[in-house]
Protein backbone atom coordinates (compact mmCIF):
# COMPACT_ATOMS: atom_id res chain seq x y z
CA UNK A 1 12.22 -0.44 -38.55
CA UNK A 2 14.02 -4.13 -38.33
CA UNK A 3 13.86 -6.56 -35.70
CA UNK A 4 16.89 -5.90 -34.35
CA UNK A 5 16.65 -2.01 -34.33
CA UNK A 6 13.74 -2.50 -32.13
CA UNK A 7 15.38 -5.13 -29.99
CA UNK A 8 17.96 -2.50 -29.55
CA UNK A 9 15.65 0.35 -28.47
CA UNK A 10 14.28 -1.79 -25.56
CA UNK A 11 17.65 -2.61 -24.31
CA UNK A 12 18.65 0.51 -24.06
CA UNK A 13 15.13 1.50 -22.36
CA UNK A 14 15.57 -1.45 -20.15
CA UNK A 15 19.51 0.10 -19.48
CA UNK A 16 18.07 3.31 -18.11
CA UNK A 17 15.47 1.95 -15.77
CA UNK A 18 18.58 -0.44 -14.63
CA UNK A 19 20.09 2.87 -13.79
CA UNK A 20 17.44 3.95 -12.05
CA UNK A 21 16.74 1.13 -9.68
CA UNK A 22 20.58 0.83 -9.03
CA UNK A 23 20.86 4.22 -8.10
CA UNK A 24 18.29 4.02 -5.70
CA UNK A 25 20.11 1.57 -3.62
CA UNK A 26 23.00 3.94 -3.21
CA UNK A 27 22.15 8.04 -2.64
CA UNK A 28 25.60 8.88 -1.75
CA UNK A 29 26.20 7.87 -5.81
CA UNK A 30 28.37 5.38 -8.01
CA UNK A 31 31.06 5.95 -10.19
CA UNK A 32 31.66 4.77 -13.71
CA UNK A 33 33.08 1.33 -13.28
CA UNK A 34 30.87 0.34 -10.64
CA UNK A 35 27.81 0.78 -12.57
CA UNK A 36 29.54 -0.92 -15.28
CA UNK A 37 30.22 -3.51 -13.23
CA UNK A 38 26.80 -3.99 -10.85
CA UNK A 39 24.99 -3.82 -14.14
CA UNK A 40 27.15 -5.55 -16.66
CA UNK A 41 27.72 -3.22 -19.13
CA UNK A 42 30.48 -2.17 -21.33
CA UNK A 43 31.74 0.90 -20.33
CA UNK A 44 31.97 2.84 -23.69
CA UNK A 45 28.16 2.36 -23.84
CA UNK A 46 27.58 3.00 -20.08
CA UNK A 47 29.63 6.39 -20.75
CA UNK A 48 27.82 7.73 -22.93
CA UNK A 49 24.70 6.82 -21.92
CA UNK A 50 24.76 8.29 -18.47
CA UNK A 51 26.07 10.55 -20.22
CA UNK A 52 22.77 11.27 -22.32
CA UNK A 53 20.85 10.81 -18.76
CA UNK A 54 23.59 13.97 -17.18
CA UNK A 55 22.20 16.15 -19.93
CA UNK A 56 18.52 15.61 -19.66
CA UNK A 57 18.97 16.32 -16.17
CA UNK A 58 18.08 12.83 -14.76
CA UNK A 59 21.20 12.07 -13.30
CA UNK A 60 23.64 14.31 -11.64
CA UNK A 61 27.50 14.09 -10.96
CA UNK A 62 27.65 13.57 -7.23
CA UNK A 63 29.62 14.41 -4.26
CA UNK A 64 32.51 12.61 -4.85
CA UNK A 65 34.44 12.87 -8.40
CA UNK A 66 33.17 11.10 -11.18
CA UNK A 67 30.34 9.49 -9.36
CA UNK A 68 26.49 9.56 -10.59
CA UNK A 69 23.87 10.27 -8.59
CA UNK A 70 20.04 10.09 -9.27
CA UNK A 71 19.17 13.72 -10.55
CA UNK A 72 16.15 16.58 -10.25
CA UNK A 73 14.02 15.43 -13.55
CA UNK A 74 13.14 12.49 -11.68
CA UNK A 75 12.10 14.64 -8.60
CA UNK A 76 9.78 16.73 -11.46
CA UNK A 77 8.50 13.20 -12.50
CA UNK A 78 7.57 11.94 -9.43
CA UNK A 79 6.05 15.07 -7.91
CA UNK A 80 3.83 14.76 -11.11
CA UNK A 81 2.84 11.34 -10.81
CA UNK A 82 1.80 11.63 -7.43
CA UNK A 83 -0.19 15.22 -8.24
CA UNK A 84 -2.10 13.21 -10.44
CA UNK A 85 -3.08 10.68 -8.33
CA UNK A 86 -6.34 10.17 -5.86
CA UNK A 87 -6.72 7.81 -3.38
CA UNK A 88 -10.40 7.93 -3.47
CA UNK A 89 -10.51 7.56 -7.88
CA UNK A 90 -7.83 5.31 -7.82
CA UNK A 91 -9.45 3.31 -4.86
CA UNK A 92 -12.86 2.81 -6.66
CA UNK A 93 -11.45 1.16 -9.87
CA UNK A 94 -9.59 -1.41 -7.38
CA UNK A 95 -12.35 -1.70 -5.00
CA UNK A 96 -14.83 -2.69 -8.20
CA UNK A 97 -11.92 -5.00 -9.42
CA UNK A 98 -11.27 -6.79 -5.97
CA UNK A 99 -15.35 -7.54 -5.51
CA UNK A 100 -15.72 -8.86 -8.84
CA UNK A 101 -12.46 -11.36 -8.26
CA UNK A 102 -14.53 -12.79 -5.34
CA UNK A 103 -18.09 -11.67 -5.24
CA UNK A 104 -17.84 -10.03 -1.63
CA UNK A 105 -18.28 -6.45 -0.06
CA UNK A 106 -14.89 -4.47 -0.46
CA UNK A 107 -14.30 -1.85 1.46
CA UNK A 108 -11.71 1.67 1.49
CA UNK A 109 -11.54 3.52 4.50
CA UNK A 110 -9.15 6.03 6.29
CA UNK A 111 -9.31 6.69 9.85
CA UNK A 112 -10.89 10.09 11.24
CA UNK A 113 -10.09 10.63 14.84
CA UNK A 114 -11.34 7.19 16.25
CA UNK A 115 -13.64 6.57 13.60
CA UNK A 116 -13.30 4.88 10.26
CA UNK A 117 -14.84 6.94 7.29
CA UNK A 118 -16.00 4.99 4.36
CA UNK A 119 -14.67 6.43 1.03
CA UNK A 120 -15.59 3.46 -1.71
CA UNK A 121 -17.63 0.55 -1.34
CA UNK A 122 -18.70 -2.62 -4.09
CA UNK A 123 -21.61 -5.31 -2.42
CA UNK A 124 -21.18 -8.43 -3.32
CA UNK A 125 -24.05 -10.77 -3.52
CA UNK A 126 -24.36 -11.67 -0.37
CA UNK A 127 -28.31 -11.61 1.45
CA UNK A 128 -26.53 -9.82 4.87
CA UNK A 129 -26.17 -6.14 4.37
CA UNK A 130 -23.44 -4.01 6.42
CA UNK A 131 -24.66 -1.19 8.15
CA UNK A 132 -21.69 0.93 5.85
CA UNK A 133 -22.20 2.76 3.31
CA UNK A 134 -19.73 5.65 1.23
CA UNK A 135 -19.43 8.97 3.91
CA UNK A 136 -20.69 6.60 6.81
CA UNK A 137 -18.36 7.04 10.41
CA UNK A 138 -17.99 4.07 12.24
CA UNK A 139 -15.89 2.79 15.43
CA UNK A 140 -12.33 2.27 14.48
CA UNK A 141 -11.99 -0.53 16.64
CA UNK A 142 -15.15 -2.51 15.99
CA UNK A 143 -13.84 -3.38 12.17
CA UNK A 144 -10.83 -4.93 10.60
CA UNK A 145 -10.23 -1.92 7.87
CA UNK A 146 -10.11 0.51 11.33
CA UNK A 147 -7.65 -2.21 12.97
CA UNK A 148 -5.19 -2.20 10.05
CA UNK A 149 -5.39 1.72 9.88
CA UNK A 150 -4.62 1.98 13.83
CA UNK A 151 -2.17 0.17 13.58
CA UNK A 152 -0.15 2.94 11.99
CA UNK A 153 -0.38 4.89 15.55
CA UNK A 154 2.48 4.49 17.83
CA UNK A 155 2.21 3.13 21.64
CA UNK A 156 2.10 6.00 23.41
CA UNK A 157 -1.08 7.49 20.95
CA UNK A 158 -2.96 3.57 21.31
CA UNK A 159 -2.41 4.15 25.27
CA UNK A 160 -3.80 8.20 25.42
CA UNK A 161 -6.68 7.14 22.81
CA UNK A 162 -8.32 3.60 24.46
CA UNK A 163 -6.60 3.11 27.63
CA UNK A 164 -8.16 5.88 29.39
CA UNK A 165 -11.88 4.34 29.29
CA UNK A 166 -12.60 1.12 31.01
CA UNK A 167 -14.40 -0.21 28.35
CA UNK A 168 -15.55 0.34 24.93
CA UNK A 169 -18.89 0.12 23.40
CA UNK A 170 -20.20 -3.19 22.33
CA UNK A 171 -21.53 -3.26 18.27
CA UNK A 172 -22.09 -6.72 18.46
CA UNK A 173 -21.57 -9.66 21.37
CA UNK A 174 -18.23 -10.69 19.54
CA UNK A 175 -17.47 -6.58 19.82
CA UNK A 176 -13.78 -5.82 21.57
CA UNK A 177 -14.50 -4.01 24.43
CA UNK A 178 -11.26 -4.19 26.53
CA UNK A 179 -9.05 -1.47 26.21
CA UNK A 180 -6.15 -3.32 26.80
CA UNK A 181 -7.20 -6.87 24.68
CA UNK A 182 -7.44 -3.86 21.80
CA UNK A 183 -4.33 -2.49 22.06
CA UNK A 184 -2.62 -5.84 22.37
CA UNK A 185 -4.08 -7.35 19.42
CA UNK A 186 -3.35 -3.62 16.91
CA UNK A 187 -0.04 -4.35 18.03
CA UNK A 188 -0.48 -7.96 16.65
CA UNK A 189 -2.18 -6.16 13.50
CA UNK A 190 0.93 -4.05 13.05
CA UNK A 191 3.26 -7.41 13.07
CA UNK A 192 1.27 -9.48 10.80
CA UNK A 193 0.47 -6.84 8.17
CA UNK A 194 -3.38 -7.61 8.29
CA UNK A 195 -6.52 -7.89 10.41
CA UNK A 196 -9.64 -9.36 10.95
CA UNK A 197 -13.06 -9.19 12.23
CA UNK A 198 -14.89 -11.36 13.60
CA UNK A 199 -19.02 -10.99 13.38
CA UNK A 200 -17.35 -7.50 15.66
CA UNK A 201 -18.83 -4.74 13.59
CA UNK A 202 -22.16 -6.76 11.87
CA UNK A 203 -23.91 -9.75 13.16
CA UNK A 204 -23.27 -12.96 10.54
CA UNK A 205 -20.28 -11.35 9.10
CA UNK A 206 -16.47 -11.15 8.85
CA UNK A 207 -13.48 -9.48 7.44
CA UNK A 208 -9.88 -9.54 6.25
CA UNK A 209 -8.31 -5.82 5.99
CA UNK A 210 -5.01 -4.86 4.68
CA UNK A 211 -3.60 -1.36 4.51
CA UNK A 212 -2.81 0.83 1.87
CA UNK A 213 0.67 2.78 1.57
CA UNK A 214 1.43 6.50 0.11
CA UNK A 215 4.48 7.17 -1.39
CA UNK A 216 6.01 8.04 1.93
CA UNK A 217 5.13 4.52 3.40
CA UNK A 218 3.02 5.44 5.91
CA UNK A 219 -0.75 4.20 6.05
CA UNK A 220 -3.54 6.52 4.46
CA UNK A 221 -5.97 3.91 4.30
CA UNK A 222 -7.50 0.40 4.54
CA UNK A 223 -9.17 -1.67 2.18
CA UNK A 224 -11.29 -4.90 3.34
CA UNK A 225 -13.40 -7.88 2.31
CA UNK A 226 -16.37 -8.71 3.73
CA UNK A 227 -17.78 -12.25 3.83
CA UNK A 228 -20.75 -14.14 5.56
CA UNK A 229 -19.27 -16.11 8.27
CA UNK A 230 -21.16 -19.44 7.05
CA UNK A 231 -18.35 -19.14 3.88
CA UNK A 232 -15.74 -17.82 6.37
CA UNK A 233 -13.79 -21.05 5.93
CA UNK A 234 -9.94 -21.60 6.89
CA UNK A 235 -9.55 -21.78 2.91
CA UNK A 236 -11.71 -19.01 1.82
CA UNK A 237 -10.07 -16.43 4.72
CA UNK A 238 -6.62 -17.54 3.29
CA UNK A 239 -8.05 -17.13 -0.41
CA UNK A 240 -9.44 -13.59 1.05
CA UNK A 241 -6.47 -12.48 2.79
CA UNK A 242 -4.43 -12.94 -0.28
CA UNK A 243 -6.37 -10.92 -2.33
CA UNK A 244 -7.10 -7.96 -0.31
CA UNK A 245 -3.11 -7.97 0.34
CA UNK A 246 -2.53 -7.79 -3.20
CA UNK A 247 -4.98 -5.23 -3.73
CA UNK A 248 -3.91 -3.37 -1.19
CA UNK A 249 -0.48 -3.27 -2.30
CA UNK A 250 -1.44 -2.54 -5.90
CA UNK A 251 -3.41 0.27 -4.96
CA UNK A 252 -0.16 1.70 -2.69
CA UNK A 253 2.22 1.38 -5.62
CA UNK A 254 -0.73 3.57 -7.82
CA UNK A 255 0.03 6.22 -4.87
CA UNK A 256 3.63 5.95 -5.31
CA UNK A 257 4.62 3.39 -2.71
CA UNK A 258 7.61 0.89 -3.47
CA UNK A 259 8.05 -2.13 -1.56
CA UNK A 260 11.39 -1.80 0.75
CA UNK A 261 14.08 -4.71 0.33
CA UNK A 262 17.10 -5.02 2.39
């Protein structure tokens, strides 16, 4: 096979997934000359090629005549991909990769009732041990993994879980043990897309936490760095933060999320 046979193949890979993506953006379908003309192809080419994609039961004709729409393959495809993946397996591999990029604790979590339940864990080097460990239950609102994953809860179920006692146990003296100062700042957690802990769950130590997104976009878990507070520097928490949001994110698009843009 030449060069240019195989510079041709990928094209016409890369045309499909085009396809694909543009699809995506409009369910209600497209019709011949606006793909053509969204995607800048000639329309003898584009014609047969959705064409090919009709046949093999990726696209469908839609509702209106002549339009393409994204078809049931894909469905087959997807519900595949996502039966073959495991939060916990898929978890450890980027837990292991995340600790090694910074030589700190990472955590995965997902929230039980008001608890946090550990589910992977990789130390780091550092001489202060956390009182975690994989299948160990801890208070939700004591860490930053079980801020990030409350902050998937609506209002109303924040106000019928914490509001009702007057105060919550304190871990640690930096613990959160207003109700309300706990609701207020989940709400903050749910804005920013992060959280943090300070020295709230283990004396000496900190966190950043990010969540983790299944295919539906919805939160199934959180993932966290841990970091002696002597190093918890405005630098190394912004260092920190960035990784464990990357992380987190790659370890959502394993599960099947995609990023929304508007």
């Amino acid at each position: 096979m030449n060069d240019v046979t195989q510079v041709s193949v990928v094209k016409s890979a890369a045309r499909v997934f085009d396809v694909f993506e543009l699809l995506v953006q409009h369910p209600d379908g497209l019709s011949l000359s606006e793909i053509c003309v969204a995607l800048a192809l000639p329309k003898s080419s584009a014609h047969a090629l959705l064409h090919t994609m009709v046949l093999h039961g990726y696209l469908r004709e839609g509702m209106r005549e002549r339009t393409y729409r994204l078809g049931p393959a894909l469905f087959e495809l997807g519900s595949a991909y996502i039966a073959s993946t495991d939060l916990v397996s898929d978890g450890w591999e980027i837990v292991r990769h995340t600790s090694r990029a910074c030589n700190e604790t990472v955590h995965l979590a997902v929230l039980d009732g008001d608890e946090v339940l550990y589910v992977a864990k990789e130390e780091g080097t550092s001489a202060i041990r956390m009182v975690s460990a994989v299948g160990k239950r801890f208070p939700a609102y004591a860490t930053g993994v079980g801020k990030v994953l409350l902050a998937n809860l609506s209002d109303t179920e924040l106000l019928s879980r914490f509001s009702g006692a007057s105060t919550l146990a304190a871990i640690t003296p930096t613990t959160i043990t207003d109700p309300a100062t706990l609701i207020t700042m989940i709400q903050q957690v749910r804005q920013q897309g992060y959280a943090l802990d300070h020295e709230e769950s283990t004396p000496g130590l900190c966190c950043v936490a990010a969540p983790v997104y299944d295919a539906t976009g919805a939160i199934v878990a959180g993932m966290s760095i841990s970091v002696p507070n002597i190093r918890f520097t405005e630098n190394r928490r912004e260092q920190l933060l960035e990784l464990v949001r990357f992380q987190a994110l790659r370890l959502s698009n394993i599960l099947g999320y995609r990023t929304r843009t508007h």
